[in-house]
Each structure stands twice: as C-alpha cells, then as structure tokens.
C-alpha atoms as a PDB file:
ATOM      1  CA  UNK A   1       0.000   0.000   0.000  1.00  0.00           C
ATOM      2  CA  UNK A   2       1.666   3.162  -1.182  1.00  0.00           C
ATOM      3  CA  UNK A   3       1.585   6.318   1.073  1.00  0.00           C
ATOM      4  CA  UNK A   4      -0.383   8.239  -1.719  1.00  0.00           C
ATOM      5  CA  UNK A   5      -3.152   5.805  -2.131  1.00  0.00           C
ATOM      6  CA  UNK A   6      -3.265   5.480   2.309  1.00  0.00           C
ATOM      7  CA  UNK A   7      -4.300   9.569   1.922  1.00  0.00           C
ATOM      8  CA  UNK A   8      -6.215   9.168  -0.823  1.00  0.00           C
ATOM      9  CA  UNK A   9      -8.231   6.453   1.086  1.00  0.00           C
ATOM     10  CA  UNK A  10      -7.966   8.607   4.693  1.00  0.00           C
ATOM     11  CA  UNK A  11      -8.982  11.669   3.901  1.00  0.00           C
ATOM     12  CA  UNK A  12     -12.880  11.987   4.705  1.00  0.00           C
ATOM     13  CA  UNK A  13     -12.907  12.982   8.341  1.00  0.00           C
ATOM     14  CA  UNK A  14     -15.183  10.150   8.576  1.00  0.00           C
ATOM     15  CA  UNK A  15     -12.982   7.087   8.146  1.00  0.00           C
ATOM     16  CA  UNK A  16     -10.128   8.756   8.547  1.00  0.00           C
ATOM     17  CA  UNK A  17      -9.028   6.584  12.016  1.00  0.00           C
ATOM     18  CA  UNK A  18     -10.957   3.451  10.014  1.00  0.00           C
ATOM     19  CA  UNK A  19      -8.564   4.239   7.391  1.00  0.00           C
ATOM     20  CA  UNK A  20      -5.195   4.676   9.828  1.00  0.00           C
ATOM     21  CA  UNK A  21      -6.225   1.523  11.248  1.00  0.00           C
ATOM     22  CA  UNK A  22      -6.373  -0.364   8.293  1.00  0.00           C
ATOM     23  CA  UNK A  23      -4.243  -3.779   8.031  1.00  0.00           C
ATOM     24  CA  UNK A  24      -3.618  -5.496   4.211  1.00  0.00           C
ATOM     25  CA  UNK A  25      -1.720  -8.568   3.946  1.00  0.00           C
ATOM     26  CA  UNK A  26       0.773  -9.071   2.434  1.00  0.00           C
ATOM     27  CA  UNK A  27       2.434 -12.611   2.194  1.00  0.00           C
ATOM     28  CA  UNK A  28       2.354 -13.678   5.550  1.00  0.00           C
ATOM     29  CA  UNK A  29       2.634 -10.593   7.462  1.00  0.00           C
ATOM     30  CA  UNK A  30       0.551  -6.919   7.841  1.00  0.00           C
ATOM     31  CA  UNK A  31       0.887  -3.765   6.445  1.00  0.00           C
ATOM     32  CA  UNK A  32       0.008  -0.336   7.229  1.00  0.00           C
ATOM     33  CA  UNK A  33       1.077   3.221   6.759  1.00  0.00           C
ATOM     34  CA  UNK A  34       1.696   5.147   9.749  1.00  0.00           C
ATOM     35  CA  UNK A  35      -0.820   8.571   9.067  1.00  0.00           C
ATOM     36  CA  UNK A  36       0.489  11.486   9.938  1.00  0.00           C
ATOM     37  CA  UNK A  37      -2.733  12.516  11.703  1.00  0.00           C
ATOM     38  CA  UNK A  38      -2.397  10.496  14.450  1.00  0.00           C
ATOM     39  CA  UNK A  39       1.598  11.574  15.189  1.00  0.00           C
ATOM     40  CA  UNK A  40       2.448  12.398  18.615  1.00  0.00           C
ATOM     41  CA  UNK A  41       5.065  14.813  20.107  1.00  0.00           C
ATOM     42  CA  UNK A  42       7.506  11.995  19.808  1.00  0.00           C
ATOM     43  CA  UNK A  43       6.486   9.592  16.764  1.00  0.00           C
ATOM     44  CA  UNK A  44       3.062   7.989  16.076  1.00  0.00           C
ATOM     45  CA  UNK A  45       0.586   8.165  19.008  1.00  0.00           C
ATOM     46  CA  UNK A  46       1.478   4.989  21.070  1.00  0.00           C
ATOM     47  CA  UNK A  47      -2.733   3.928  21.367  1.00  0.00           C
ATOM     48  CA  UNK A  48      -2.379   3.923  17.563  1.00  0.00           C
ATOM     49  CA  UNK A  49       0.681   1.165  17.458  1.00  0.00           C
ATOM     50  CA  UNK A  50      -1.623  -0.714  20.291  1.00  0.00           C
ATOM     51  CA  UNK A  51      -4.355  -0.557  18.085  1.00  0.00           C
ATOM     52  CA  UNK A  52      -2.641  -1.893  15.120  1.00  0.00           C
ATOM     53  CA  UNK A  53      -1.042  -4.546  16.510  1.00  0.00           C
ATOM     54  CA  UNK A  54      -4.298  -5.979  18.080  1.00  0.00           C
ATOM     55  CA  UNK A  55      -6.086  -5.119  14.665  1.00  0.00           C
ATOM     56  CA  UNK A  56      -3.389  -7.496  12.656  1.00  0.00           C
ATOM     57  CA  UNK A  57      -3.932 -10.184  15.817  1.00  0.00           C
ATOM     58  CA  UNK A  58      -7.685 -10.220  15.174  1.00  0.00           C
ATOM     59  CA  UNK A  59      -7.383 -10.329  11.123  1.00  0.00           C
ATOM     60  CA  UNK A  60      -4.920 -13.589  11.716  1.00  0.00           C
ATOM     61  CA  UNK A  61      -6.755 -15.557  14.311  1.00  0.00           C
ATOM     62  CA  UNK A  62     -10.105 -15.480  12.550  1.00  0.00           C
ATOM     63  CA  UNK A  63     -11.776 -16.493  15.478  1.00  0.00           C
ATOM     64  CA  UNK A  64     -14.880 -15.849  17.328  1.00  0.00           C
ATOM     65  CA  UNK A  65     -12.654 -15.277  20.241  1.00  0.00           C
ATOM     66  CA  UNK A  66     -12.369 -11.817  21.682  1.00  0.00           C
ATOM     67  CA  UNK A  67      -9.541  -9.408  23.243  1.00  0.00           C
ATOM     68  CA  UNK A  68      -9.638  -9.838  26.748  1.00  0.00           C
ATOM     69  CA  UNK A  69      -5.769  -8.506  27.420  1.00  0.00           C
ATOM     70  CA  UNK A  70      -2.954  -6.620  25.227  1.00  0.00           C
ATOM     71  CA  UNK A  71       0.725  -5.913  26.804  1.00  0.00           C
ATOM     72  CA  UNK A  72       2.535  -4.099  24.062  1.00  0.00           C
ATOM     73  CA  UNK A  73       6.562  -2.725  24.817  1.00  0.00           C
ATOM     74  CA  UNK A  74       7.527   0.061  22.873  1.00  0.00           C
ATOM     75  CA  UNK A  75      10.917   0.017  21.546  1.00  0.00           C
ATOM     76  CA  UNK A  76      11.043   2.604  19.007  1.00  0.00           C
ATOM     77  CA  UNK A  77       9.488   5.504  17.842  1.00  0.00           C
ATOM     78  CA  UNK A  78       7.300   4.589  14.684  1.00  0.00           C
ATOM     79  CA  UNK A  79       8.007   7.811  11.992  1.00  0.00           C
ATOM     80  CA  UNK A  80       4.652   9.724  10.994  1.00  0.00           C
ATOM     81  CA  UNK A  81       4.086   9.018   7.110  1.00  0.00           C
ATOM     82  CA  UNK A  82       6.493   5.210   7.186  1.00  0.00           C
ATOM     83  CA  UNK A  83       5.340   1.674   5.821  1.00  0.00           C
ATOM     84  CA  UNK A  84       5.124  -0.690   8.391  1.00  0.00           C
ATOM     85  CA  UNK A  85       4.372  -4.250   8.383  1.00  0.00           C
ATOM     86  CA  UNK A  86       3.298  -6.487  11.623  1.00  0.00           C
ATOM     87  CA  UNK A  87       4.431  -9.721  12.267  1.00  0.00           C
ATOM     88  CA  UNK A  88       1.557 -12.109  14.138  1.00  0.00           C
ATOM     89  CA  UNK A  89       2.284 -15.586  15.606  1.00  0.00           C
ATOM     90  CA  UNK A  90       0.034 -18.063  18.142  1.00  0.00           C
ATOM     91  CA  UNK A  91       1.748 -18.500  20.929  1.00  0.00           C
ATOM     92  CA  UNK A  92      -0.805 -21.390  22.366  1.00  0.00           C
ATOM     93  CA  UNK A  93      -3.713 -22.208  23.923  1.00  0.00           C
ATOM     94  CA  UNK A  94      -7.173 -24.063  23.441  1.00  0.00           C
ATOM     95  CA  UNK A  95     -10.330 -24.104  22.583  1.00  0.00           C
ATOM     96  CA  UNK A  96     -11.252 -21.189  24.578  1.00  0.00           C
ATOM     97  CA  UNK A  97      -8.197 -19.213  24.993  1.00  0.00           C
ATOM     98  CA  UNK A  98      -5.421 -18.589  23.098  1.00  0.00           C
ATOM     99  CA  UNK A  99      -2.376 -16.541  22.655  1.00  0.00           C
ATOM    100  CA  UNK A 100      -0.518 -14.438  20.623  1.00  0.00           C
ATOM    101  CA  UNK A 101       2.172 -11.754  19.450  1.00  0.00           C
ATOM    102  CA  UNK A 102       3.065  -9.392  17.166  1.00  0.00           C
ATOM    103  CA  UNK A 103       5.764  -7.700  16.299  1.00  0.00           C
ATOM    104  CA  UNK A 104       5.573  -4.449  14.689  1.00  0.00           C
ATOM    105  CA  UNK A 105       8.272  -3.224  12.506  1.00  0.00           C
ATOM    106  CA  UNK A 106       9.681  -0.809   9.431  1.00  0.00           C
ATOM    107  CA  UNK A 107       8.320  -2.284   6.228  1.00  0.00           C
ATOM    108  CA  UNK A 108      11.428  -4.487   4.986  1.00  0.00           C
ATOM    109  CA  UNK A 109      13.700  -3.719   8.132  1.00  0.00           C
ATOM    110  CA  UNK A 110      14.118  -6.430  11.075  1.00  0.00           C
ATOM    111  CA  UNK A 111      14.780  -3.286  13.564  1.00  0.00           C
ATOM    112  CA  UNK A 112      11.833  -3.391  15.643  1.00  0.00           C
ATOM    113  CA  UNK A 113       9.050  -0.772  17.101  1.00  0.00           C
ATOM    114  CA  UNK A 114       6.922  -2.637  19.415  1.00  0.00           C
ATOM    115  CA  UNK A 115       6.266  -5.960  20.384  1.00  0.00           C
ATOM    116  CA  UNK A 116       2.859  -7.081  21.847  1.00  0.00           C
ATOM    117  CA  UNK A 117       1.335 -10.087  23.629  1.00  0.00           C
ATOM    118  CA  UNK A 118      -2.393 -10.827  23.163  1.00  0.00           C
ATOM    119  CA  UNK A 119      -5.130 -13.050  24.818  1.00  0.00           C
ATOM    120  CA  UNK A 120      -8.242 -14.052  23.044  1.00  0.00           C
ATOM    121  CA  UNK A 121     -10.772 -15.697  24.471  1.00  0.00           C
ATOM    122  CA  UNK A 122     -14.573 -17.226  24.090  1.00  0.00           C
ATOM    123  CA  UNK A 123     -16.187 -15.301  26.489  1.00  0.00           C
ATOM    124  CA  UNK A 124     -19.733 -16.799  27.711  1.00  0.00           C
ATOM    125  CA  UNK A 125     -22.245 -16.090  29.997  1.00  0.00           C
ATOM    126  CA  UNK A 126     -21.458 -16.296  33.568  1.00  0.00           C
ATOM    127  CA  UNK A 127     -22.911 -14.348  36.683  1.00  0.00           C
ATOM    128  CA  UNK A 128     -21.355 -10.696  37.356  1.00  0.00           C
ATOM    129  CA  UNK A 129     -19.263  -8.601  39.643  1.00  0.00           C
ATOM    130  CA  UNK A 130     -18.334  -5.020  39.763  1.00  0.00           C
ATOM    131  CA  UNK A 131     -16.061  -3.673  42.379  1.00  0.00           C
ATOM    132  CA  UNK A 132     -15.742   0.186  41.582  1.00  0.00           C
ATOM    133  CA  UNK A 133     -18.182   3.040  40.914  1.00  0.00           C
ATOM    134  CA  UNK A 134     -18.000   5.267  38.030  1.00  0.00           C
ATOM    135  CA  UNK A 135     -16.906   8.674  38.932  1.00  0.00           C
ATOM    136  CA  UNK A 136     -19.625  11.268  39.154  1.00  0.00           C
ATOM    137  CA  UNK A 137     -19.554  13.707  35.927  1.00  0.00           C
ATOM    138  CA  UNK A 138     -21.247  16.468  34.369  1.00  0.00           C
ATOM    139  CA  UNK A 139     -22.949  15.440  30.859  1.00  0.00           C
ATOM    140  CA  UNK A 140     -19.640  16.133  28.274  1.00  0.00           C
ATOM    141  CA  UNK A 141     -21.295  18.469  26.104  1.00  0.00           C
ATOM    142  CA  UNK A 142     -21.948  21.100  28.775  1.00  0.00           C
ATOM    143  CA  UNK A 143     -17.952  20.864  29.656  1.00  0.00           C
ATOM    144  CA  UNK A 144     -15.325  22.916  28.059  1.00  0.00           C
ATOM    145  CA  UNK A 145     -13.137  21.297  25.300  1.00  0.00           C
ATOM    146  CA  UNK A 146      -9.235  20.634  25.104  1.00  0.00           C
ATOM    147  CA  UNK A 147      -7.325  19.170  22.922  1.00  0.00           C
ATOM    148  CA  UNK A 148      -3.734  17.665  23.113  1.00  0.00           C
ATOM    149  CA  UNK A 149      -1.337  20.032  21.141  1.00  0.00           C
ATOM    150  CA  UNK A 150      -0.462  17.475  18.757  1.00  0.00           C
ATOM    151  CA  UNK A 151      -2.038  16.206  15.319  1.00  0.00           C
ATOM    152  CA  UNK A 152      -3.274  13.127  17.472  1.00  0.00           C
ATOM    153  CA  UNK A 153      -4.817  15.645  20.121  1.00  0.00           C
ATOM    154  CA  UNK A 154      -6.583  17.129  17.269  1.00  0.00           C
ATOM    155  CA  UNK A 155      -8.700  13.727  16.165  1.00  0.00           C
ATOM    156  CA  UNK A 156      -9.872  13.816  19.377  1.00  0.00           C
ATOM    157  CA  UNK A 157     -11.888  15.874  21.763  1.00  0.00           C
ATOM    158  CA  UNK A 158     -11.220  15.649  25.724  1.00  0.00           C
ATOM    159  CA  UNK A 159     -14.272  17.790  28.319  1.00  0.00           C
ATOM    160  CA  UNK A 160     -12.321  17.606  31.541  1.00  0.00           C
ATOM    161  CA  UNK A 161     -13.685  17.025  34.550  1.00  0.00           C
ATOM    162  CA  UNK A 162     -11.194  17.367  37.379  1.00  0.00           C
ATOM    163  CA  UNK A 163      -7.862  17.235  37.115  1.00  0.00           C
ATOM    164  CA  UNK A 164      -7.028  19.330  34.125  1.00  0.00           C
ATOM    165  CA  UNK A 165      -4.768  21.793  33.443  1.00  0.00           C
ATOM    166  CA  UNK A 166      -2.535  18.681  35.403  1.00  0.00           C
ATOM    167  CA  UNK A 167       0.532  20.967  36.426  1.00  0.00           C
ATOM    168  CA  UNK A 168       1.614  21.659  39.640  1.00  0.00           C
ATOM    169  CA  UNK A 169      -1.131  20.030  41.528  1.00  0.00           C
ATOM    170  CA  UNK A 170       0.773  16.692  43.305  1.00  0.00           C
ATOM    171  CA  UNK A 171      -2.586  14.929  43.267  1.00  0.00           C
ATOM    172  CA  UNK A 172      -2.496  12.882  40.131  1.00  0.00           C
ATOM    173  CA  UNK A 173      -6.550  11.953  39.821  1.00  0.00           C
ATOM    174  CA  UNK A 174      -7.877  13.515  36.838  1.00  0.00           C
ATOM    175  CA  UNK A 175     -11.239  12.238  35.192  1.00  0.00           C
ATOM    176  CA  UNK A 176     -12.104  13.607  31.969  1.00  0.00           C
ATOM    177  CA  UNK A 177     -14.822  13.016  28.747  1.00  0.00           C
ATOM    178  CA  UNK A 178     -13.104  11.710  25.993  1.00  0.00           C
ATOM    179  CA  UNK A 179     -13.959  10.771  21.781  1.00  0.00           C
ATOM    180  CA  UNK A 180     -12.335  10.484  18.822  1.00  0.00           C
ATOM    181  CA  UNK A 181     -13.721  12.521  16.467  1.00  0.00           C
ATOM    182  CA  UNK A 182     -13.945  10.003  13.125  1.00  0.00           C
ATOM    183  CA  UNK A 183     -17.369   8.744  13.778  1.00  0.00           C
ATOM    184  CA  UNK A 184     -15.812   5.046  14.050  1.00  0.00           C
ATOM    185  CA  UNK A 185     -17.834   2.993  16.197  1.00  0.00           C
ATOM    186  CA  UNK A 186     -15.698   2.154  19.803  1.00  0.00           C
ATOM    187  CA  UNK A 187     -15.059  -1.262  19.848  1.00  0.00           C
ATOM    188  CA  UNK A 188     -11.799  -3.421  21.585  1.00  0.00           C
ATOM    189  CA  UNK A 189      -9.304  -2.060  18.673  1.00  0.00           C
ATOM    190  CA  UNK A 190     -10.720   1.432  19.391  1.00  0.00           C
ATOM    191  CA  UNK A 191     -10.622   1.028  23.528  1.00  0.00           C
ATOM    192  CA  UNK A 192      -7.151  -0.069  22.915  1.00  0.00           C
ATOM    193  CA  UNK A 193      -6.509   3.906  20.869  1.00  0.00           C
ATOM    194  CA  UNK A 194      -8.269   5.303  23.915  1.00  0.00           C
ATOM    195  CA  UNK A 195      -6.373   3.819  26.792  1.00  0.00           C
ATOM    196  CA  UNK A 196      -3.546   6.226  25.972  1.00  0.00           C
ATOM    197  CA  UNK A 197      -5.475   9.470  25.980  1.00  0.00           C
ATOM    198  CA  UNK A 198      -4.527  10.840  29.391  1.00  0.00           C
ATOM    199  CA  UNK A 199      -2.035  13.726  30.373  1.00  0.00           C
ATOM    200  CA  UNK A 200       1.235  11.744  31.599  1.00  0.00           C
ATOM    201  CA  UNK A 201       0.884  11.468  35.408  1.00  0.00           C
ATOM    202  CA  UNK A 202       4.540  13.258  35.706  1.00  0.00           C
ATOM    203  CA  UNK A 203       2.933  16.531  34.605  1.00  0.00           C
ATOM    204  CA  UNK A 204       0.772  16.463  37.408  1.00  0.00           C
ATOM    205  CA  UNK A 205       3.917  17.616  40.038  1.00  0.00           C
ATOM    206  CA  UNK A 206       5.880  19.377  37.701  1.00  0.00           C
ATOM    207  CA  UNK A 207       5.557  22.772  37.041  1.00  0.00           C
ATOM    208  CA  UNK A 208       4.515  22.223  32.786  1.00  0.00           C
ATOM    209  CA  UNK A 209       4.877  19.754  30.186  1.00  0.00           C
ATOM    210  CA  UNK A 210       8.250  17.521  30.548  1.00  0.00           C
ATOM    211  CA  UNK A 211       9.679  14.538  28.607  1.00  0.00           C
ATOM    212  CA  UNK A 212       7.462  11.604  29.118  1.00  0.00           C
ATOM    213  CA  UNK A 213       7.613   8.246  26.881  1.00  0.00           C
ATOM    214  CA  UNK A 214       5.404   5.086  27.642  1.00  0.00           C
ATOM    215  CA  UNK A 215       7.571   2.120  27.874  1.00  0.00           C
ATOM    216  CA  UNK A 216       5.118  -0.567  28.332  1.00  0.00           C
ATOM    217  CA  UNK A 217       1.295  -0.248  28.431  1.00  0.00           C
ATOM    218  CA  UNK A 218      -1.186  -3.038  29.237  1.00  0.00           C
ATOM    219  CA  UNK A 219      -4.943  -2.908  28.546  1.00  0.00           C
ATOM    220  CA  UNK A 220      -7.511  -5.210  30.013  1.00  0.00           C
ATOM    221  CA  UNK A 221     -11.005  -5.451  28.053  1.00  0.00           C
ATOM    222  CA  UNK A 222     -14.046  -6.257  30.239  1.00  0.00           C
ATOM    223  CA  UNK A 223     -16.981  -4.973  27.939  1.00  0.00           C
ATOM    224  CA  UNK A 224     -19.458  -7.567  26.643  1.00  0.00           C
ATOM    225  CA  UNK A 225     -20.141  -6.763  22.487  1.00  0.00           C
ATOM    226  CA  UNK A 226     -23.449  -5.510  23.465  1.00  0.00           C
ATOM    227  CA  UNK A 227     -22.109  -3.219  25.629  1.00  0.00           C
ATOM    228  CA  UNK A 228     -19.543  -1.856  23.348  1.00  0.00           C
ATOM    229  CA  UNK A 229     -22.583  -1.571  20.729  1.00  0.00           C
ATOM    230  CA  UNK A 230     -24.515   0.321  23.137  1.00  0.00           C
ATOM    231  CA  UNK A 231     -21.175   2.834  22.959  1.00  0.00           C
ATOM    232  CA  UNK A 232     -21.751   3.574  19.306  1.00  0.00           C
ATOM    233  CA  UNK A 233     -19.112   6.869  18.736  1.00  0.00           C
ATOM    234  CA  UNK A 234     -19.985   8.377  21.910  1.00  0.00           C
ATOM    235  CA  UNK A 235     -18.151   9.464  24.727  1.00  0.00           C
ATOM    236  CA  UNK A 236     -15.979   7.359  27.161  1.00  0.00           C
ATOM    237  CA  UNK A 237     -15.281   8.501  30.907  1.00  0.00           C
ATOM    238  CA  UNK A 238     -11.359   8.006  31.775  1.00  0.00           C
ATOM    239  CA  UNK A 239     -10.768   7.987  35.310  1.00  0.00           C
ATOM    240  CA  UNK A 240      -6.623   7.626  35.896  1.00  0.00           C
ATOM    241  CA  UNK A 241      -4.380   8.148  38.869  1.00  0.00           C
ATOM    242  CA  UNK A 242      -0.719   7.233  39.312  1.00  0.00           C
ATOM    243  CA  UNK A 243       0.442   5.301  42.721  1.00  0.00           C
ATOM    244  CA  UNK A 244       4.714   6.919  42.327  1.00  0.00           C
ATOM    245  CA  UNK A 245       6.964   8.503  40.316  1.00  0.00           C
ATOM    246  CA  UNK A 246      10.319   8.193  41.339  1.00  0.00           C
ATOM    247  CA  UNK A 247      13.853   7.688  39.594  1.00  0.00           C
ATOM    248  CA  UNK A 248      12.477   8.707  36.190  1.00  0.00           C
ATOM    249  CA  UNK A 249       9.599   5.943  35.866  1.00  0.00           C
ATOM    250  CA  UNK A 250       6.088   6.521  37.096  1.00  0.00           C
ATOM    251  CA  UNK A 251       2.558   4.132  37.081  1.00  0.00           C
ATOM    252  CA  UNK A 252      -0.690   5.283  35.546  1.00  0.00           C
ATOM    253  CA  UNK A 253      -3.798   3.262  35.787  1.00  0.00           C
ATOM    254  CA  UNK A 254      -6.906   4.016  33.713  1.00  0.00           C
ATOM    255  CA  UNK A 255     -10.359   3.334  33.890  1.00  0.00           C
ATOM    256  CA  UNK A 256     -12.790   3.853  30.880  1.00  0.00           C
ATOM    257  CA  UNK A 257     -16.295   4.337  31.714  1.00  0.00           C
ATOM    258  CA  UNK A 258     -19.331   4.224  29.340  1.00  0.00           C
ATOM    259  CA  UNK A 259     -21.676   7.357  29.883  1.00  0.00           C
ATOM    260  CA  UNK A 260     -23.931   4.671  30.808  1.00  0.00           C
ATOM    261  CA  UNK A 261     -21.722   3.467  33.787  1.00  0.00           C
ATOM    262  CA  UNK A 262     -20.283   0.375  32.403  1.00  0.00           C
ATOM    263  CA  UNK A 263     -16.715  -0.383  32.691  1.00  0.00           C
ATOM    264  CA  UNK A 264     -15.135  -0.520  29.266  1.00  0.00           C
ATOM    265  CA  UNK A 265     -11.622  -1.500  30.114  1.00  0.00           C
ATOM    266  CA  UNK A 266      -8.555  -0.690  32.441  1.00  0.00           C
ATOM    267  CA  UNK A 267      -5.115  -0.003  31.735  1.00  0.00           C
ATOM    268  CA  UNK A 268      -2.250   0.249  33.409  1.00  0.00           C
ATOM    269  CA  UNK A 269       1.937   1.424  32.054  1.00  0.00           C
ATOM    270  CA  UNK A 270       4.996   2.293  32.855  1.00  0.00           C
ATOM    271  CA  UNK A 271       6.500   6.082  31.539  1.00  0.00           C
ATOM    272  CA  UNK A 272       9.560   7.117  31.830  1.00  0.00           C
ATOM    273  CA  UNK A 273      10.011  10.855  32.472  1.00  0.00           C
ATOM    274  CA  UNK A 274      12.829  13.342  32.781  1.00  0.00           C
END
C-alpha cells in the first residue's frame, strides 16, 4: 500500500481513524502506513501502534474469540508518514483461549518498534461482579473542550472534569470526557486507541509539560459486544491516577467508563520521564 493511495483512502474525516487503522496482507505478514494525523510529540501516538497490533492479531486468528488482554513494549518511535508491516504468531492455547504476538516493525527492516502479547478468548455467559463506581460527571457536552497540542490531540476531543490543566497540583486523579472525532464505532481495537489518551501522570507535580515516553502499556477489556454496541461513537469517561513517580519511571492506571456506567476496560503502564 503506497503512502499516496493510504491519503487518498484517509482523507474523509469520517474514516479517517478506520482508514489509519487499516491492516492489508501481504504474504504472511501486515501492512500499514503510519498517518500522519495520528503523530504524537515523539512519533506515532502509542494507542495507535496498540491498536494496530491488536487489529493485525484479530485479522490472523479469525476467530470468534475476543480481546480480553494486550501488553505491548515500545521500543522505538514509529516515523509519521512510514510503511510498516506487523508480524503475528500463536503462541498457544485451546479451545477457549489462546495466545498471541506481534511484532511491529519498518516495512522491509528487522529493527523493531513494538512488540505485543495478546489473549483471546470465548467469552460466555457467567454471573457478574463489579467492584468500583463510576466517577460522578457532568454530561460532556456542557464541559469545556481541550485538545492535546499534537495532530493526534486534534482527532480527538477531551471535556475535563477534574484534574485538568494537570501541572503543579501533586494529586495525580484527573477524570475527563473523551472521543475520537472520526465517527468510528468504539469497539476493543478502538478502547485499545483510547487507553492512551490521558495527560502523563509526571505533569501532574511538575511545574509544565516535561519529557514523558510510555515504555510498556497493558490494557484489560471487560466490555461484553453488546455493551460496546450500546457505545456507538460516543463518549468514554477516563478515570486515571498514578500510585509513584520516582527515579524517572512513574505508574498510571486508567479506567474507561461508558456514559452509561459500564466499565469498558482498564489499563495500566509504565512512563519514563525526565
């Protein structure tokens, strides 16, 4: 897939993330061209290499299996505009679980960008727990907008709710409306985008914005497909809080909330900050 014909395809606003997260095989691996749109302040917007990498898993396994976990270690920055391709392998597993990795890379280069391990499984009807409480929130629309200063903050819209502008305040809880701006239904490749839409937690005691780079992120997917369809393109809650920063890494754990009080997913990483 040539860069031309990736813009060519991209650019109505409305499939433009369907578009970025488009996978096309090629022998036995994935391609993709990393849009521009979705760069960060350091390289390509680390939920968009998550996403990617789980898209390529699901277009290999051809399963009726479901994300229920991605772990994905960033090694490299991925270049705004580059060919990529994704390498996907099964690990193991069974009938109702299985596992799997993929490594993304440059198009024809072994050098490596990020490497991510995935668990499907065949989720069925059981009986139901829920720990936590969604956050209280005004209705998004009636909040102030913000967006990240970056191409990526521009594709999406964030209506804080506490928390935000982050600097200087020590307490790193910040809950905030967030949506991508596309139109694309949310479903586990988009939560996976999502779970890296938060403020790094190291700008919350420092003064303004400082060097911060996610070296590992993990997202957990608890939403049923019906409740994901209930979602449509709407707005999801993220509730995130860091438990230390100290010796240039620092936590952050995220919680993504439906409006209608359903627990999406959670996430957790590792940043390191300077």
């Amino acid at each position: 897939m040539s860069s031309q014909s990736f813009e060519d395809h991209a650019s109505p606003r409305a499939g433009r993330l369907e578009a970025a997260l488009t996978v096309a095989p090629v022998g036995d691996r994935w391609h993709a061209i990393a849009d521009p749109g979705y760069e960060a302040s350091n390289g390509m917007f680390g939920g968009w290499t998550t996403a990617i990498a789980l898209a390529a898993v699901l277009r290999t396994a051809d399963v009726a299996h479901t994300p229920s976990a991605i772990t994905i270690n960033f090694l490299s920055a991925v270049a705004p505009g580059a060919a990529i391709e994704i390498r996907t392998e099964r690990l193991g597993g069974g009938r109702s679980v299985s596992h799997w990795r993929a490594d993304v890379h440059p198009a024809g280069s072994g050098e490596l960008h990020a490497t991510a391990n995935v668990v499907l499984t065949d989720r069925r009807a059981t009986d139901t727990h829920l720990q936590l409480v969604m956050p209280s929130a005004p209705e998004p629309d009636d909040l102030p907008e913000f967006h990240p200063p970056d191409p990526a903050g521009e594709r999406s819209v964030i209506r804080p709710v506490s928390g935000m502008p982050p600097f200087g305040r020590g307490d790193t809880y910040s809950v905030g409306w967030v949506r991508e701006l596309s139109g694309r239904p949310v479903d586990h490749v988009q939560l996976a985008y999502l779970a890296d839409q938060c403020a790094p937690r190291s700008f919350f005691w420092s003064d303004g914005p400082r060097r911060s780079a996610t070296l590992t992120m993990t997202v957990y997917f608890h939403a049923t497909a019906d409740e994901l369809a209930a979602v449509g393109d709407d707005y999801v809650l993220h509730e995130a809080f860091a438990t230390r920063g100290v010796a240039s890494t620092a936590d952050q754990h995220v919680r993504m909330w439906s409006r209608s009080g359903t627990l999406l997913a959670t996430s957790e990483q590792i940043c390191l900050y300077r």
